[in-house]
C-alpha atoms as a PDB file:
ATOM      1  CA  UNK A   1      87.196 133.376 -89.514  1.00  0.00           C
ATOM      2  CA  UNK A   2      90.025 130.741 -88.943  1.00  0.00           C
ATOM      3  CA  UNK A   3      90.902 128.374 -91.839  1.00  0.00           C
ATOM      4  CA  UNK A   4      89.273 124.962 -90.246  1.00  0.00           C
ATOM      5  CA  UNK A   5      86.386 127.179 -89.546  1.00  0.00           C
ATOM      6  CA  UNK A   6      85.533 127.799 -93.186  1.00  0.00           C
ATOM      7  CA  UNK A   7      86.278 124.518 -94.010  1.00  0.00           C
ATOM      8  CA  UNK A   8      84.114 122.981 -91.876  1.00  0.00           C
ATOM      9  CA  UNK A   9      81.364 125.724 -93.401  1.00  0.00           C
ATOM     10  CA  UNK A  10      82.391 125.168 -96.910  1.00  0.00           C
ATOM     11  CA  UNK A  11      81.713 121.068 -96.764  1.00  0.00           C
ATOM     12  CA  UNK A  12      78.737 122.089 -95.004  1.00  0.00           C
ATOM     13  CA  UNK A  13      77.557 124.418 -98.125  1.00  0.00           C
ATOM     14  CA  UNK A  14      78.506 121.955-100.447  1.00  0.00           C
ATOM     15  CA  UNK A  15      76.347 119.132 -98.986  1.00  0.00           C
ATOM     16  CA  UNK A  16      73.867 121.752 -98.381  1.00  0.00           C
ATOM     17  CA  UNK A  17      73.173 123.524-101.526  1.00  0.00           C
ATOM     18  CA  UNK A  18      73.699 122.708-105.229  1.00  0.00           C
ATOM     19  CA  UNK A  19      77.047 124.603-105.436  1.00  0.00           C
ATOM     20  CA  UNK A  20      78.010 124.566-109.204  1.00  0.00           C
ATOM     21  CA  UNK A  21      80.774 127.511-109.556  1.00  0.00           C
ATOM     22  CA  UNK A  22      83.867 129.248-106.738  1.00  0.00           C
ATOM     23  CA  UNK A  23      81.236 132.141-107.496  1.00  0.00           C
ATOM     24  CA  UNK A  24      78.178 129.904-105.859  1.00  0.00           C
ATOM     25  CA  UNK A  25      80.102 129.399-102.523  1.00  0.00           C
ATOM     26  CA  UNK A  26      81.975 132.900-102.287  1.00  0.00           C
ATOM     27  CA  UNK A  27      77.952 134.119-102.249  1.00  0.00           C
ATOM     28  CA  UNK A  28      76.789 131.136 -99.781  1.00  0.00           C
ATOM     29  CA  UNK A  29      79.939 132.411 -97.876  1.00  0.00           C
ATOM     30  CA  UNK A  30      78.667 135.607 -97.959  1.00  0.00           C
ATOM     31  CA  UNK A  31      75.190 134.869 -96.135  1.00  0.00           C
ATOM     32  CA  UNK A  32      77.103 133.587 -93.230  1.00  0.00           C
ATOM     33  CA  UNK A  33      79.193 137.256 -92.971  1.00  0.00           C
ATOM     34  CA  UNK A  34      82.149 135.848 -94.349  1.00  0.00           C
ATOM     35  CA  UNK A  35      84.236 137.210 -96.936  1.00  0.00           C
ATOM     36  CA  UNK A  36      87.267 135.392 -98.751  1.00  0.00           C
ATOM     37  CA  UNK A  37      88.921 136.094-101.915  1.00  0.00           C
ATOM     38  CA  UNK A  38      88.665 133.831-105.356  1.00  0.00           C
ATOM     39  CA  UNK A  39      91.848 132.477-104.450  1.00  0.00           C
ATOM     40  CA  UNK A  40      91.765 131.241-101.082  1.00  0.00           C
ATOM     41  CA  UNK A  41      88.429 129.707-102.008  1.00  0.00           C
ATOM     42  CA  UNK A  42      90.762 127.788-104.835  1.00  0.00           C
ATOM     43  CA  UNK A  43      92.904 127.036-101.972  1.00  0.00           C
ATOM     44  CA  UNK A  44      90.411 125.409 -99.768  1.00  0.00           C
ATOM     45  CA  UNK A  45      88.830 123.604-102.923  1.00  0.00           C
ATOM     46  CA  UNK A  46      91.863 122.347-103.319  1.00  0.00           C
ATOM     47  CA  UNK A  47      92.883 121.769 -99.436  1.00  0.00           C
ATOM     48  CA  UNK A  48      89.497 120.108 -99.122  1.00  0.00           C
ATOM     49  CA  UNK A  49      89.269 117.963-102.574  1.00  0.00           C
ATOM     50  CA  UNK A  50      86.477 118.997-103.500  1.00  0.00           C
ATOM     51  CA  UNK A  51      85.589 117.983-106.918  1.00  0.00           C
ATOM     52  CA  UNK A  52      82.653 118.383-109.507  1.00  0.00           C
ATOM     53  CA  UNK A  53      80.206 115.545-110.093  1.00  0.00           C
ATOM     54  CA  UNK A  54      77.404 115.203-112.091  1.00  0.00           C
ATOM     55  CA  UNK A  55      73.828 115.626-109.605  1.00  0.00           C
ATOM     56  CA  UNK A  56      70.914 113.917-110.503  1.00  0.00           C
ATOM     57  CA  UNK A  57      69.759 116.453-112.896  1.00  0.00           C
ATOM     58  CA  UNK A  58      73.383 115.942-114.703  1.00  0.00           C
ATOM     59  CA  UNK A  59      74.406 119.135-114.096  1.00  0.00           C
ATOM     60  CA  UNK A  60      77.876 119.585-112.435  1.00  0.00           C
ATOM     61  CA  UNK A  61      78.104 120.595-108.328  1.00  0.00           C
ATOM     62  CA  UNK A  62      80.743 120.671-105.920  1.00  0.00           C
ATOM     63  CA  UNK A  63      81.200 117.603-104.189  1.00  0.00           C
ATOM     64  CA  UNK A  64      83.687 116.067-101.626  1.00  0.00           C
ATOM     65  CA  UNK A  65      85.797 113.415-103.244  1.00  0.00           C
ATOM     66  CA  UNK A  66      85.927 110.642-100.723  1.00  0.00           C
ATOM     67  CA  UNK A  67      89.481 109.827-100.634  1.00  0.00           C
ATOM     68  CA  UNK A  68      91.955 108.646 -97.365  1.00  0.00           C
ATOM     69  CA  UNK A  69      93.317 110.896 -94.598  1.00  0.00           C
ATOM     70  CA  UNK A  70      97.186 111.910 -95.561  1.00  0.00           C
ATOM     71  CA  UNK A  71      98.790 109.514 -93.487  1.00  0.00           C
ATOM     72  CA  UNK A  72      98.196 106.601 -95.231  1.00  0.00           C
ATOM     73  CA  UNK A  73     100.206 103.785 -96.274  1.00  0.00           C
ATOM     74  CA  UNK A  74     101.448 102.698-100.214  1.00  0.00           C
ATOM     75  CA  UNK A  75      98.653 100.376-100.386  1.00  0.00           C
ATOM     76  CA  UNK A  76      95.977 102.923 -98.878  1.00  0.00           C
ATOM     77  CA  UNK A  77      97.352 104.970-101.444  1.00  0.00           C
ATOM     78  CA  UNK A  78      96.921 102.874-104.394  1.00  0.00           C
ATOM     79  CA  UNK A  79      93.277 102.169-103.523  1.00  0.00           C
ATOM     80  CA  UNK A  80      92.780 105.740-103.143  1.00  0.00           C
ATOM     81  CA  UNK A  81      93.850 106.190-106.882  1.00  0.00           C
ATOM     82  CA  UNK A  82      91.981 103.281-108.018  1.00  0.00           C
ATOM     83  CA  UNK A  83      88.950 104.698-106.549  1.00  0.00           C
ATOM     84  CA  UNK A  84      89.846 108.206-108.313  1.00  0.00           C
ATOM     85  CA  UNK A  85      90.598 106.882-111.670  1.00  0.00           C
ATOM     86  CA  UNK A  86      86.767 104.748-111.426  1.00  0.00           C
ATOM     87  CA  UNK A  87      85.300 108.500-110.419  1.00  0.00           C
ATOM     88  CA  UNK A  88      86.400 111.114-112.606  1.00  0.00           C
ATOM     89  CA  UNK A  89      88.859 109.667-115.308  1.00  0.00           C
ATOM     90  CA  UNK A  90      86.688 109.298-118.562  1.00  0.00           C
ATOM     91  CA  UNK A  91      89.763 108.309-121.368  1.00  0.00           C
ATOM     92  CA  UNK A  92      93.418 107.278-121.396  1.00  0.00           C
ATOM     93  CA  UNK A  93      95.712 107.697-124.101  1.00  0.00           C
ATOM     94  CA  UNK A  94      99.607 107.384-125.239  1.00  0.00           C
ATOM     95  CA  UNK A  95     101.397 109.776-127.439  1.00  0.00           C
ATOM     96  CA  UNK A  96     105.294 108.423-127.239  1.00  0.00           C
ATOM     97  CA  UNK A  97     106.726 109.274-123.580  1.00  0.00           C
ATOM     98  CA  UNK A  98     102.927 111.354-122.707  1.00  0.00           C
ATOM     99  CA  UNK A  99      99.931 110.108-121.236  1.00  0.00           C
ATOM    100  CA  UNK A 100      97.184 111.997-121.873  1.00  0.00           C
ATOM    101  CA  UNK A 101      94.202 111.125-119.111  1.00  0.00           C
ATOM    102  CA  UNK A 102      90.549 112.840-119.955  1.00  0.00           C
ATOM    103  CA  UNK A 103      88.618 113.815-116.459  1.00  0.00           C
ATOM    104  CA  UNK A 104      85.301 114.876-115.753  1.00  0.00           C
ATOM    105  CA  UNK A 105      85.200 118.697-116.177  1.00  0.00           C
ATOM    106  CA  UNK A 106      86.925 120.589-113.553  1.00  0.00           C
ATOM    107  CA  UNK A 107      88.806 117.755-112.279  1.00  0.00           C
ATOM    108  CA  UNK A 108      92.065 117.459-113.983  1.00  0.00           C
ATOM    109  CA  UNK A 109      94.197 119.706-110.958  1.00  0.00           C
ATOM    110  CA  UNK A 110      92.895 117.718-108.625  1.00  0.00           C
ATOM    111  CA  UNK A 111      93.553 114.608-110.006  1.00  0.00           C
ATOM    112  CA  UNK A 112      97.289 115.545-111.031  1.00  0.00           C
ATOM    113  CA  UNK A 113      97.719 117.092-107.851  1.00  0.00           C
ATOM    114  CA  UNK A 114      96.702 112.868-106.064  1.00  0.00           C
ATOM    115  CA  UNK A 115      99.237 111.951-108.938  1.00  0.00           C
ATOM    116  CA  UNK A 116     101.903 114.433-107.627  1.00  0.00           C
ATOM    117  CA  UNK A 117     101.297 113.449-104.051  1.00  0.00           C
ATOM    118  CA  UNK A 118     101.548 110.123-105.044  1.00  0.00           C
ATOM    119  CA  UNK A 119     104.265 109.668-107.062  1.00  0.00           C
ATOM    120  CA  UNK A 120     103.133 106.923-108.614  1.00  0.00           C
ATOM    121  CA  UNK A 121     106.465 104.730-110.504  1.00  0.00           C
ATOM    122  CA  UNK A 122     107.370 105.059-114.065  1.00  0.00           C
ATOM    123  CA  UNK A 123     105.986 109.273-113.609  1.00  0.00           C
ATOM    124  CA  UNK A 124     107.903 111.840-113.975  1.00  0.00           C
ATOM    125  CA  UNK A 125     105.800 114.954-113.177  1.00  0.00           C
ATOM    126  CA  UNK A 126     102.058 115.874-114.410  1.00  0.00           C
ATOM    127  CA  UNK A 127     100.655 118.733-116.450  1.00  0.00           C
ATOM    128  CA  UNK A 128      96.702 119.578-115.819  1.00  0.00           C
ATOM    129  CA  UNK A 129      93.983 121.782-117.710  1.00  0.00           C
ATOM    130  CA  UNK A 130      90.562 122.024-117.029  1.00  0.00           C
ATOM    131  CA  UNK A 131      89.785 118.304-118.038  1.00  0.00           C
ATOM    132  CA  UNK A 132      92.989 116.601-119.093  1.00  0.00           C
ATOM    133  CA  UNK A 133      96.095 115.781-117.102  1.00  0.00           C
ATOM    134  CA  UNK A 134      99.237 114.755-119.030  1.00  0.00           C
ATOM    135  CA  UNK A 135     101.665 112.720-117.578  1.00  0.00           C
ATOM    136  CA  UNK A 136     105.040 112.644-118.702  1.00  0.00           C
ATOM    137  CA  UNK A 137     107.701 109.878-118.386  1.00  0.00           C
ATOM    138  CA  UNK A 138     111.777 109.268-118.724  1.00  0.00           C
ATOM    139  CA  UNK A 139     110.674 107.182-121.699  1.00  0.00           C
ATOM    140  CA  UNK A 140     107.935 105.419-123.890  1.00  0.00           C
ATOM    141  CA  UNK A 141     108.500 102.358-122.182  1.00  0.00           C
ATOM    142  CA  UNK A 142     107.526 103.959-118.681  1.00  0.00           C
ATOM    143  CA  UNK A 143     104.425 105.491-120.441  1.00  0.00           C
ATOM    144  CA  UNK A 144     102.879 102.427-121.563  1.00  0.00           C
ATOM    145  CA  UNK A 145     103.380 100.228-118.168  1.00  0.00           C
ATOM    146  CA  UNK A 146     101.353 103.860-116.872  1.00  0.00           C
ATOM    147  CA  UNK A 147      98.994 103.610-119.613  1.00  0.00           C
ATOM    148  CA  UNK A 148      98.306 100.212-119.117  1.00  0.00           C
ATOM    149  CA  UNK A 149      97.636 100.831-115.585  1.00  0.00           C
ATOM    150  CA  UNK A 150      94.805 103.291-116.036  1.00  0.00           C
ATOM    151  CA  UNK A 151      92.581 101.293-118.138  1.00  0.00           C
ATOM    152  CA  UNK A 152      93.479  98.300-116.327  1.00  0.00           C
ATOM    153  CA  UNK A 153      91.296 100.384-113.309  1.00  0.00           C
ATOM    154  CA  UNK A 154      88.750 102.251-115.761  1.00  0.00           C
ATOM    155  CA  UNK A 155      85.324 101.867-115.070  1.00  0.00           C
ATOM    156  CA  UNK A 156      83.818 103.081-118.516  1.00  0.00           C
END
């Protein structure tokens, strides 16, 4: 099966069915006879932005994150991380030249990876875990005008 093939099956799954684990939708995969490996599926997570959000039962699924196409201009941009930081960014904090940014669970690589594509001013490069992104700066200075910047747009 070609790549924008499975994509366009893998949203489909997603909106479908309550897909909660890579292990959920390499099985739903496998009921439509296709076969992929763990990390291609990471790929087109990835690829797609596909993030985990809280269902109505409050347990985590799969879920398109409803961002802008590539092409899109600074401003475009910035509203696209605005709307990121209200979805999945729970805390912000500031240890010297680091800012440490809490996500949802299972959202932290996707979130640095926005950052990285972004390249927001002031940011140097991002580290991400399983629910924490850190993002260093050239100095403490740079950190806080970042800092300040995330809670300026946080929602909680």
């Amino acid at each position: 099966m070609r790549k924008a093939d499975r994509h366009l099956l893998i949203k489909q799954i997603i909106e479908e069915f309550p897909i909660r684990t890579q292990e959920d939708l390499l099985t739903r995969l496998g009921d439509y006879q296709v076969t992929a490996t763990q990390a291609t599926i990471s790929r087109d997570i990835r690829d797609l932005k596909i993030v985990k959000a809280p269902d109505a039962d409050g347990l985590s699924r799969f879920v398109l994150f409803h961002g802008e196409d590539d092409d899109e201009t600074k401003n475009e941009e910035e509203q696209r991380l605005i709307r990121m930081i209200e979805e999945i960014v729970l805390k912000v904090e500031r240890v010297h030249f680091l800012t440490i940014i809490g996500t949802l669970p299972d959202n932290a690589h996707l979130f640095a990876s926005i950052l990285d594509d972004i390249k927001p001013p002031h940011m140097l490069s991002t580290i991400a875990g399983f629910d924490t992104v850190i993002v260093l700066s050239e100095s403490e200075e740079d950190a806080k005008k970042i800092e300040l910047y995330f809670k300026k747009h946080l929602l909680h």
